[in-house]
C-alpha atoms as a PDB file:
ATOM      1  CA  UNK A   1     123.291 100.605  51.404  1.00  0.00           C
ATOM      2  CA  UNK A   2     126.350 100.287  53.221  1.00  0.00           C
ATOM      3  CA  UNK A   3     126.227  99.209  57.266  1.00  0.00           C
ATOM      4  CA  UNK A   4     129.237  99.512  59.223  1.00  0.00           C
ATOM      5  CA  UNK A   5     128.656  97.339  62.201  1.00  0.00           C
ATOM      6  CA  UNK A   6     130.334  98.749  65.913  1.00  0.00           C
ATOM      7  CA  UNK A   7     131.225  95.977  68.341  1.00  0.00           C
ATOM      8  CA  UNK A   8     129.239  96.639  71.892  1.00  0.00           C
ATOM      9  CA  UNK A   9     129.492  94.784  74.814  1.00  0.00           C
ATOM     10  CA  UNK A  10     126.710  92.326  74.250  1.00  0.00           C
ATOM     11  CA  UNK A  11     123.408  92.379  76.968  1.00  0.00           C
ATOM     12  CA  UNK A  12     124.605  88.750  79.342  1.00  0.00           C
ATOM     13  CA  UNK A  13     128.075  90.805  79.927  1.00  0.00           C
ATOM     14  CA  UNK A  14     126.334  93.682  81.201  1.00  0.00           C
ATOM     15  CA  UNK A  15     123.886  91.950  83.192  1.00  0.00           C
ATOM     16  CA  UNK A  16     125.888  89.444  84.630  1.00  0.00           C
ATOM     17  CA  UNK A  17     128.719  92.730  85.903  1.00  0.00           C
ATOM     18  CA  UNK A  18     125.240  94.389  86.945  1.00  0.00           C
ATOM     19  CA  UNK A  19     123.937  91.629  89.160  1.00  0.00           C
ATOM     20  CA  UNK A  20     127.748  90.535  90.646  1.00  0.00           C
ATOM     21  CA  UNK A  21     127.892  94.849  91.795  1.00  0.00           C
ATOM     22  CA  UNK A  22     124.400  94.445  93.107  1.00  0.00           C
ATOM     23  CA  UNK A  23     124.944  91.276  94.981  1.00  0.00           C
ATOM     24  CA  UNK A  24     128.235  92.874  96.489  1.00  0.00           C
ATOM     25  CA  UNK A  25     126.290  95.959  97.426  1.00  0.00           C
ATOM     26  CA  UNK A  26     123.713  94.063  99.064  1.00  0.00           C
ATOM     27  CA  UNK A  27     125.689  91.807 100.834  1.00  0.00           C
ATOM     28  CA  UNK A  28     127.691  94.377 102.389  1.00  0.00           C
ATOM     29  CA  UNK A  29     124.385  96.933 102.936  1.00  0.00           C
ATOM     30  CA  UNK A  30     123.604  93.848 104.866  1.00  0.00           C
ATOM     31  CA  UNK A  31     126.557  93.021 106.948  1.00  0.00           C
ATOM     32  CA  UNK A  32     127.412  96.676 108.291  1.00  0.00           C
ATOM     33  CA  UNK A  33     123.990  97.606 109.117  1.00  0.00           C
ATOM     34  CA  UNK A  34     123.827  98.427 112.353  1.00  0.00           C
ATOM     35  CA  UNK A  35     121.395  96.953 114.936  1.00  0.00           C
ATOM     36  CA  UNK A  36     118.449  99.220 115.082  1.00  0.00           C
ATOM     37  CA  UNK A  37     117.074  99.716 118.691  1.00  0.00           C
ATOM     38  CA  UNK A  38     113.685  98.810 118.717  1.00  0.00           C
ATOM     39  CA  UNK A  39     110.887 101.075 120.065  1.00  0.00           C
ATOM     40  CA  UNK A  40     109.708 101.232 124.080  1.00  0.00           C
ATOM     41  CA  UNK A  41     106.216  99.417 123.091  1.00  0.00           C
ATOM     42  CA  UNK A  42     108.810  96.397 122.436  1.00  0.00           C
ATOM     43  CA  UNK A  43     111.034  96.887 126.031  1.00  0.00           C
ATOM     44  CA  UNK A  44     109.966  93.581 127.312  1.00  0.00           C
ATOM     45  CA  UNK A  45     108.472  90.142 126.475  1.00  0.00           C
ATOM     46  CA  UNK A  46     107.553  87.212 128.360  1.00  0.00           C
ATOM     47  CA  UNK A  47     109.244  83.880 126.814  1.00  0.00           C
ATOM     48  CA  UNK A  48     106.057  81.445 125.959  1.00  0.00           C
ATOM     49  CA  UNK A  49     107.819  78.601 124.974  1.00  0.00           C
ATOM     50  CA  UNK A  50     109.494  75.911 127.352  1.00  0.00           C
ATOM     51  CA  UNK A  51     112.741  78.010 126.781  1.00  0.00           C
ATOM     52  CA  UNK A  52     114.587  80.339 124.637  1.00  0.00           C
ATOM     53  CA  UNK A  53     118.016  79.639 123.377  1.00  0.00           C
ATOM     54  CA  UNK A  54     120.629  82.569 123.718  1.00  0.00           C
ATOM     55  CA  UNK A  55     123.154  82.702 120.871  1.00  0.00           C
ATOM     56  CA  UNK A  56     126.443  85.116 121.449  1.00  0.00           C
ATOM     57  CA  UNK A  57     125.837  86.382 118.218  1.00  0.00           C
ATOM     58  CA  UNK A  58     123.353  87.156 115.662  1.00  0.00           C
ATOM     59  CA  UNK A  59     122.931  84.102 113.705  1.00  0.00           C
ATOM     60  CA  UNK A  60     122.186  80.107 114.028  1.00  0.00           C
ATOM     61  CA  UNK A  61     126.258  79.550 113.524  1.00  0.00           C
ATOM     62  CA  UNK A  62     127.062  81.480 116.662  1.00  0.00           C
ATOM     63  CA  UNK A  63     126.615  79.212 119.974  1.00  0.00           C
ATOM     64  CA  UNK A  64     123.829  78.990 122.675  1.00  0.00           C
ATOM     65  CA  UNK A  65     125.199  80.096 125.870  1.00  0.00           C
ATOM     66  CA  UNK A  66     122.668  80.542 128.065  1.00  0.00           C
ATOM     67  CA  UNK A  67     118.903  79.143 127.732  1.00  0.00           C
ATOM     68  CA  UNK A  68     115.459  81.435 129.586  1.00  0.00           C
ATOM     69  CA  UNK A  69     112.559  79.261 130.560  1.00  0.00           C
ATOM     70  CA  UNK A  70     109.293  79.804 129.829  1.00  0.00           C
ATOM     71  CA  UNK A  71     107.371  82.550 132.009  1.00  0.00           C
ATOM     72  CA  UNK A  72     110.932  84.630 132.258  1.00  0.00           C
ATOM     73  CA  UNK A  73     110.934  88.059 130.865  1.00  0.00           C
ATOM     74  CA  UNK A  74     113.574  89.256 128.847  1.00  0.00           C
ATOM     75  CA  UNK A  75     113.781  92.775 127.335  1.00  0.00           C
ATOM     76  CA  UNK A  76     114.519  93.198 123.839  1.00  0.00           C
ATOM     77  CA  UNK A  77     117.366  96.051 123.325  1.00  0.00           C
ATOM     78  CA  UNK A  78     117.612  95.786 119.560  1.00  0.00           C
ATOM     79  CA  UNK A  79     117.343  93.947 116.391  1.00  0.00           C
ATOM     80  CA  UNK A  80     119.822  92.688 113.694  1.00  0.00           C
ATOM     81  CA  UNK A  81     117.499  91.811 110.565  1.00  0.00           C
ATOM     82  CA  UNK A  82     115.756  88.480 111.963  1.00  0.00           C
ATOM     83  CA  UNK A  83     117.651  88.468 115.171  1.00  0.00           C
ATOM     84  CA  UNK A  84     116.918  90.333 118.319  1.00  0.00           C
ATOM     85  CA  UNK A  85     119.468  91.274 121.297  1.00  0.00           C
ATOM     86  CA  UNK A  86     117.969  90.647 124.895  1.00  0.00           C
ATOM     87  CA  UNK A  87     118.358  91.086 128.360  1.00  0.00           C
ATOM     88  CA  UNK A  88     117.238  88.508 130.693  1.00  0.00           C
ATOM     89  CA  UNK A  89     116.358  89.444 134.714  1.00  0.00           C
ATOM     90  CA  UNK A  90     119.221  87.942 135.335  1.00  0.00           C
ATOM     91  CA  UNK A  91     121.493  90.703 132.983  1.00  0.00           C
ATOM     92  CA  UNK A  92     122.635  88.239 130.605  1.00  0.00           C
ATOM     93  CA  UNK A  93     122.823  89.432 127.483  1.00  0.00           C
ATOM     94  CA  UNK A  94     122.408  87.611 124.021  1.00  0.00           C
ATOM     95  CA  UNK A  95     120.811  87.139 120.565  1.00  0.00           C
ATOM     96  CA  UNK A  96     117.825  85.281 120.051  1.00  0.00           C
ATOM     97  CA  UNK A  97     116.025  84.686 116.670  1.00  0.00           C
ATOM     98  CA  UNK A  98     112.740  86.178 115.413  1.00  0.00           C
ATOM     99  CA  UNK A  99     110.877  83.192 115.681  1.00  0.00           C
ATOM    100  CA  UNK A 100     111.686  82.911 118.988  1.00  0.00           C
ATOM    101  CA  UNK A 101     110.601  86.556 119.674  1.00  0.00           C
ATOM    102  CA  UNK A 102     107.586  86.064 117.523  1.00  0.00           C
ATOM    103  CA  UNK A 103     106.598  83.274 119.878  1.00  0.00           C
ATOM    104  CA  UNK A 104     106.842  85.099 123.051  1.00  0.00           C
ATOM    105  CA  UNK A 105     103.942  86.976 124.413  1.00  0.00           C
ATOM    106  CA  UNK A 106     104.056  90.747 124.637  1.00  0.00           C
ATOM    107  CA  UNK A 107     104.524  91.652 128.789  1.00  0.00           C
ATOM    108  CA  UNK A 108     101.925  93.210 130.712  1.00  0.00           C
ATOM    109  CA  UNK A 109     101.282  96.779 129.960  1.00  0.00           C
ATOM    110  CA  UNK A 110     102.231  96.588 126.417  1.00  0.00           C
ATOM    111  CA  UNK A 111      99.259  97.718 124.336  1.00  0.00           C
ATOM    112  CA  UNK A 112     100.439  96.461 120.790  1.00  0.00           C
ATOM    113  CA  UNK A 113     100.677  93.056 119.908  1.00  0.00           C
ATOM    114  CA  UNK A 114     104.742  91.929 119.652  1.00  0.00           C
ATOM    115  CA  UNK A 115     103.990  91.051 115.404  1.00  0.00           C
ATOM    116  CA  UNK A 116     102.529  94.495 114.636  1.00  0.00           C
ATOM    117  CA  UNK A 117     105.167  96.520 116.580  1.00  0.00           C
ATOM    118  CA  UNK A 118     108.120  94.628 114.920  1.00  0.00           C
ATOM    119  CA  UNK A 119     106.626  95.434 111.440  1.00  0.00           C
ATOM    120  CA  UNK A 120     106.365  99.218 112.644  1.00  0.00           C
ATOM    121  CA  UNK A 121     110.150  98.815 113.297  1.00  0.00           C
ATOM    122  CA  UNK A 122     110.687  97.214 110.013  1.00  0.00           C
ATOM    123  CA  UNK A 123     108.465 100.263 108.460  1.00  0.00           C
ATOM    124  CA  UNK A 124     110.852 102.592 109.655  1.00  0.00           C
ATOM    125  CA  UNK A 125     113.216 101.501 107.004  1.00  0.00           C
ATOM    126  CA  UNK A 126     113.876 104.191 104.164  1.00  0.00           C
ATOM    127  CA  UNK A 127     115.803 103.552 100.784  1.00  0.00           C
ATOM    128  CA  UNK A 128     115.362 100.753  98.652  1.00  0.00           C
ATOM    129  CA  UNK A 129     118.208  99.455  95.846  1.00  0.00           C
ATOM    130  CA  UNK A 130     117.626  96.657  93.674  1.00  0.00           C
ATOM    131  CA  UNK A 131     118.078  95.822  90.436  1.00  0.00           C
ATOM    132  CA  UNK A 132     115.124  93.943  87.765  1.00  0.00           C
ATOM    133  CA  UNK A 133     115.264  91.664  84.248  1.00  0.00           C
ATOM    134  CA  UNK A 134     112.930  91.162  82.034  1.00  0.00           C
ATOM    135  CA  UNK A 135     111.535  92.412  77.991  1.00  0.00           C
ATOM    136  CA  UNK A 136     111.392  96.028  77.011  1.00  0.00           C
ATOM    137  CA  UNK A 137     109.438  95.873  73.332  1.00  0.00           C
ATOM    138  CA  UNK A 138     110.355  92.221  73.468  1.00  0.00           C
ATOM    139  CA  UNK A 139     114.146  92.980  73.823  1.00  0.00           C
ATOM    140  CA  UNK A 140     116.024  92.554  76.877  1.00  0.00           C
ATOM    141  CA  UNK A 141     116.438  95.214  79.502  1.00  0.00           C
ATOM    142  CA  UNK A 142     118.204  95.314  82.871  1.00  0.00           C
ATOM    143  CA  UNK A 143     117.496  98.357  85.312  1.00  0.00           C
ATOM    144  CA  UNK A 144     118.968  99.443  88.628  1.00  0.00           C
ATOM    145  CA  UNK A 145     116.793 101.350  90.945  1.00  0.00           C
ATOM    146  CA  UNK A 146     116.728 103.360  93.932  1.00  0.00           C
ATOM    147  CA  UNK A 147     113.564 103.996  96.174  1.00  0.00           C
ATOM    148  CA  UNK A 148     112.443 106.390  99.444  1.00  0.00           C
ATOM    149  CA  UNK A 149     110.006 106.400 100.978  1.00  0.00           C
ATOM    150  CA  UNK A 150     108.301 109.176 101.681  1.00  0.00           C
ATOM    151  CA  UNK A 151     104.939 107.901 103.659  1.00  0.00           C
ATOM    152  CA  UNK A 152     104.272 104.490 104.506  1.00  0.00           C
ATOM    153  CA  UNK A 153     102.298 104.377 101.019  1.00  0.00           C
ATOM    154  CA  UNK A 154     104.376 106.917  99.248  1.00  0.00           C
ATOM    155  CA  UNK A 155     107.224 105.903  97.805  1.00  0.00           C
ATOM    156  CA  UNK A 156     109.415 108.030  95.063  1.00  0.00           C
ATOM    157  CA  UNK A 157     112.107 105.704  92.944  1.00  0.00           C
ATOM    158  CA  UNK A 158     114.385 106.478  90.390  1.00  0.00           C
ATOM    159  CA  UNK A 159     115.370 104.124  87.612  1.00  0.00           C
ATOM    160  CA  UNK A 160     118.139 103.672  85.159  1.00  0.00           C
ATOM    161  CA  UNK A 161     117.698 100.555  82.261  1.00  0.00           C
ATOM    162  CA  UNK A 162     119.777  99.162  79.493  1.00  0.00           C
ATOM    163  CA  UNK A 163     118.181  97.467  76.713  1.00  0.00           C
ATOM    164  CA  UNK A 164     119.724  95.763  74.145  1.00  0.00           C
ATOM    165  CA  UNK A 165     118.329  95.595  70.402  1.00  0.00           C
ATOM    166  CA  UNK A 166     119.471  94.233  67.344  1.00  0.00           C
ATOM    167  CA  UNK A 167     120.191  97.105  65.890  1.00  0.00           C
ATOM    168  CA  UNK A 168     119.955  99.857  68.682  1.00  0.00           C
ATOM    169  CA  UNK A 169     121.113  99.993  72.167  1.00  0.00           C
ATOM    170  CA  UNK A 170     118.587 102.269  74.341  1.00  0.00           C
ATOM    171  CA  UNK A 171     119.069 103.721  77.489  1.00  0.00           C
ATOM    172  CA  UNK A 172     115.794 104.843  79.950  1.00  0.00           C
ATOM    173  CA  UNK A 173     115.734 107.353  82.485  1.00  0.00           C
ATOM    174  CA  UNK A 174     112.916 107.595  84.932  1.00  0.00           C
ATOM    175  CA  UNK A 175     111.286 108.762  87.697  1.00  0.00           C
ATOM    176  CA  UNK A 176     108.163 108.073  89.303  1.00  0.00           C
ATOM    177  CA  UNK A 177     105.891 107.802  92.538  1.00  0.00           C
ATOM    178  CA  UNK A 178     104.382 104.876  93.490  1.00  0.00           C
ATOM    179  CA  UNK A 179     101.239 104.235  96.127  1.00  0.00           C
ATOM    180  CA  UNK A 180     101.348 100.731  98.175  1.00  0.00           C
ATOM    181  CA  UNK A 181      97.601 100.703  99.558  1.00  0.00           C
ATOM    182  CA  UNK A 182      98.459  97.802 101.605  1.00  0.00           C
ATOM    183  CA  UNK A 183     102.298  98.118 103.194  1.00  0.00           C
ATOM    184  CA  UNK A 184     101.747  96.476 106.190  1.00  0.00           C
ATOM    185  CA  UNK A 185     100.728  92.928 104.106  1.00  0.00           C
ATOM    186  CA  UNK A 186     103.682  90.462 103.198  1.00  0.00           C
ATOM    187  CA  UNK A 187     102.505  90.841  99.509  1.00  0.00           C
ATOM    188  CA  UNK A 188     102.035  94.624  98.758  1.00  0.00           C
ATOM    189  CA  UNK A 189     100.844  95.763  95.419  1.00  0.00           C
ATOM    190  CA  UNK A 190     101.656  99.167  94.046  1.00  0.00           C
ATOM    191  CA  UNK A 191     100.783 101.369  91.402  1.00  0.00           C
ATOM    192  CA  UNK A 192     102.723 104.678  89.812  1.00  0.00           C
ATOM    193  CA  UNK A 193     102.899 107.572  87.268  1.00  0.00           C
ATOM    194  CA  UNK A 194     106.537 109.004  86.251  1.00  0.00           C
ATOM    195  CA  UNK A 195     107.966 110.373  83.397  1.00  0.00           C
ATOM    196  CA  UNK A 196     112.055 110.370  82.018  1.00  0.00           C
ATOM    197  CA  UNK A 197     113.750 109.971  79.236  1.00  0.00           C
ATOM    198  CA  UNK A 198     114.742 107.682  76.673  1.00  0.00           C
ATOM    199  CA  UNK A 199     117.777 107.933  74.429  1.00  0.00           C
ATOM    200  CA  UNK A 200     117.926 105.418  71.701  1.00  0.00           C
ATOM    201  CA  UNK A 201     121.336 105.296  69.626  1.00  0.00           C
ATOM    202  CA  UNK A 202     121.711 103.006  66.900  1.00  0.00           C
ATOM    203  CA  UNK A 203     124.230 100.176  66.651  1.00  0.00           C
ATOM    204  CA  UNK A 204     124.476 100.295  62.854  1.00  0.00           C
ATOM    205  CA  UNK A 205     125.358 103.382  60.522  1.00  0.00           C
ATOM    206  CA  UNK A 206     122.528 103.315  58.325  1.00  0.00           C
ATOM    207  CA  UNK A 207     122.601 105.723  55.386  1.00  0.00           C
ATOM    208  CA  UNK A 208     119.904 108.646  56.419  1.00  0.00           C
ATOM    209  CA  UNK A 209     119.951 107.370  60.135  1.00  0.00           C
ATOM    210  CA  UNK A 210     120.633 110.270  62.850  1.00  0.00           C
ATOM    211  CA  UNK A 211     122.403 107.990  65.534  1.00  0.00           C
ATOM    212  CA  UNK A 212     120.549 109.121  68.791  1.00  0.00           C
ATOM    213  CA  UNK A 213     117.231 110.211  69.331  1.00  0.00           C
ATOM    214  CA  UNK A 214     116.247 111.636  72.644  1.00  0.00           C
ATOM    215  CA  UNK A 215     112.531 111.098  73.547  1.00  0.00           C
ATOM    216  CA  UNK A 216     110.731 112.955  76.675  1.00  0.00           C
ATOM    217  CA  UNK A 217     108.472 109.615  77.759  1.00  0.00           C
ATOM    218  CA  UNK A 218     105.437 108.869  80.120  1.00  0.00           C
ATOM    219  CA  UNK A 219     105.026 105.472  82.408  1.00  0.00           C
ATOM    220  CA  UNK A 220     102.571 104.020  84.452  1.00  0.00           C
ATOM    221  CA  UNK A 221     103.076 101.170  86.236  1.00  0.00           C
ATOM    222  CA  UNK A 222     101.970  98.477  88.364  1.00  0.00           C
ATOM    223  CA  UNK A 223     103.629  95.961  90.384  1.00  0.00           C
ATOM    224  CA  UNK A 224     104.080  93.523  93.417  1.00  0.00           C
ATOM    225  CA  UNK A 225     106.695  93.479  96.134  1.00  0.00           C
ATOM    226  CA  UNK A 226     106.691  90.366  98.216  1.00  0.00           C
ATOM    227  CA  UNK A 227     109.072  90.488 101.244  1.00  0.00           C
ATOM    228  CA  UNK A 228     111.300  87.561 101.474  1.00  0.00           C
ATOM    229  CA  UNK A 229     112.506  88.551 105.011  1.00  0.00           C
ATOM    230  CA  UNK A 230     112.812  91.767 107.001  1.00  0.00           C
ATOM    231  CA  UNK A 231     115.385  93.264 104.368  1.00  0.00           C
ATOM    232  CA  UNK A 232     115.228  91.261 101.061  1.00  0.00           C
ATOM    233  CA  UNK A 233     112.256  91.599  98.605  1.00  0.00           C
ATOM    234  CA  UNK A 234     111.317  90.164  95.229  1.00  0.00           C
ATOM    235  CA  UNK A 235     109.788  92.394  92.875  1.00  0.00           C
ATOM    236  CA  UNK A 236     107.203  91.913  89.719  1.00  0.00           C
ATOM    237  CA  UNK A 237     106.857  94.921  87.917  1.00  0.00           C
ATOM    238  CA  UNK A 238     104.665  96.330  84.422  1.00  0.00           C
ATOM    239  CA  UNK A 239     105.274  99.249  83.084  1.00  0.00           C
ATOM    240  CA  UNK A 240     103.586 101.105  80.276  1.00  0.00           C
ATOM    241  CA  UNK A 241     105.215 103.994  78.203  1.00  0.00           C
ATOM    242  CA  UNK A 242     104.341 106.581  76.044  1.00  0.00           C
ATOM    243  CA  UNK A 243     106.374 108.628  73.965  1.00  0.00           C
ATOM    244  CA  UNK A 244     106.205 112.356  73.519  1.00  0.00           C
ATOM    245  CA  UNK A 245     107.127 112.982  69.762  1.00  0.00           C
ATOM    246  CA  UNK A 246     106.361 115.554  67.561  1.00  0.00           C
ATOM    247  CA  UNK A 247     104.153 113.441  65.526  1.00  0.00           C
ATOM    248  CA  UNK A 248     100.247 113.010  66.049  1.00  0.00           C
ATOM    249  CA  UNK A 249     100.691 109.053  66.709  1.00  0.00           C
ATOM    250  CA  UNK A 250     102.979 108.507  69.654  1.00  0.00           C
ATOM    251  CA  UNK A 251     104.558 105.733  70.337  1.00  0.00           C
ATOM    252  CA  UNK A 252     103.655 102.610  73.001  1.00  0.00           C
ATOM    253  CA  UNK A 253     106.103 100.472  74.838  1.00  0.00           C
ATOM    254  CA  UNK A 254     105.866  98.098  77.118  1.00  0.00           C
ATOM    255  CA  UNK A 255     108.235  96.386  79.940  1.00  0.00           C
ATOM    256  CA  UNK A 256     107.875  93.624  81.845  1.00  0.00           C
ATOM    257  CA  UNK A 257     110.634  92.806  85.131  1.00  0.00           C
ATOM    258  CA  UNK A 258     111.431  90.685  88.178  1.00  0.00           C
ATOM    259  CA  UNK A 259     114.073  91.730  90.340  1.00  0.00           C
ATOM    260  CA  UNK A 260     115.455  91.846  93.769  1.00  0.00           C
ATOM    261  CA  UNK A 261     116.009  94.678  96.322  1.00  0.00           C
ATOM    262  CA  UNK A 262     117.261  95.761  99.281  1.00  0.00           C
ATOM    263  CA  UNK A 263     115.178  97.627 101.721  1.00  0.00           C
ATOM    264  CA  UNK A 264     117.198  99.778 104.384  1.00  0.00           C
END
């Protein structure tokens, strides 16, 4: 037996060039997102602290300009992921942060409580990109993944993953739909069905081999997303496949992740 070994980019290359795009990506997702203006059930809060510091921009490194005392109402005009644009009575305008907003109580008139109605706003958010580590069949795997959400407990993601063997290098193509009973909640578990594919091409010419094998696969999954703020999210996910082949005993994987993401 004769085994001809090809040199492939070994599995902490690719992940390490997988997480320094992903950072990049997120990092600039994060800096050109645009304020989002908050709904009318939000127009107006009453500052319940002894004051609330103004900053000319949104973040702590920006200065305090101008300082509202407690009783004044300012009217909230938008948010920049924790931080929140306002309007005072007297027209001055600047950027306060969320636990400042969090602490104020909602104005008269306002029917939803301030906490609820920001996490509506935050709900509004869409598409979801991330990225996940972990063991595929005990070898490593790194995915990227893209999400939408489709109901506030629908969501439909795609995924693309890497693994590296000793022998074979595999790639896995997915798709599936995920249900989050409980979106609201800082921890929200999920659950999903998909299906994909999985191409598995060996490393080594073996004598009798065939190189690549495409498989039609099955998943189902369950998982956690906690939110680390208002845009970031870290991600525990299980996933359990089954592969269509055309004998009677198919095959059983399983894959195991953590991973970060981006919601937008």
């Amino acid at each position: 037996m004769v085994i001809e070994q090809r040199r492939v980019p070994t599995l902490p290359w690719r992940a390490a060039r997988l997480r320094a795009v992903c950072g990049a990506l997120l990092c600039v997702a994060l800096w050109l997102q645009p304020g989002q203006v908050l709904a009318a059930e939000l127009a107006e809060v009453q500052v319940a602290e002894p004051l609330m510091q103004l900053h000319t921009g949104p973040g702590r490194g920006f200065p305090v300009f101008y300082v509202a005392e407690r009783g004044e109402t300012v009217q909230i005009i938008k948010r920049r992921t924790d931080w929140f644009k306002v309007r005072t009575a007297r027209k001055v305008e600047g950027w306060v942060s969320r636990q400042q907003i969090e602490a104020a109580v909602a104005a008269p008139g306002v029917k939803e409580g301030l906490r609820d109605a920001v996490l509506d706003d935050y709900l509004k958010k869409r598409v979801e990109v991330g990225f996940g580590v972990g063991r595929f069949a005990g070898d490593p795997v790194v995915s990227f993944r893209t999400g939408y959400l489709l109901t506030e407990n629908l969501i439909a993601e795609a995924d693309v993953s890497q693994v590296s063997g000793a022998f074979t290098g595999s790639r896995l193509f997915t798709g599936n739909l995920q249900i989050q009973p409980y979106s609201r909640s800082r921890f929200s578990p999920y659950f999903g069905l998909g299906a994909g594919l999985f191409q598995n091409r060996n490393r080594a010419s073996l004598v009798g081999s065939t190189g690549t094998l495409d498989t039609a696969v099955l998943s189902a999954e369950a998982g956690m997303r906690f939110y680390l703020t208002r845009n970031f999210l870290l991600r525990l996910d299980f996933k359990q496949y089954l592969s269509l082949t055309s004998v009677q005993s198919n095959d059983r994987f399983s894959e195991v992740q953590v991973g970060l993401s981006f919601f937008f």
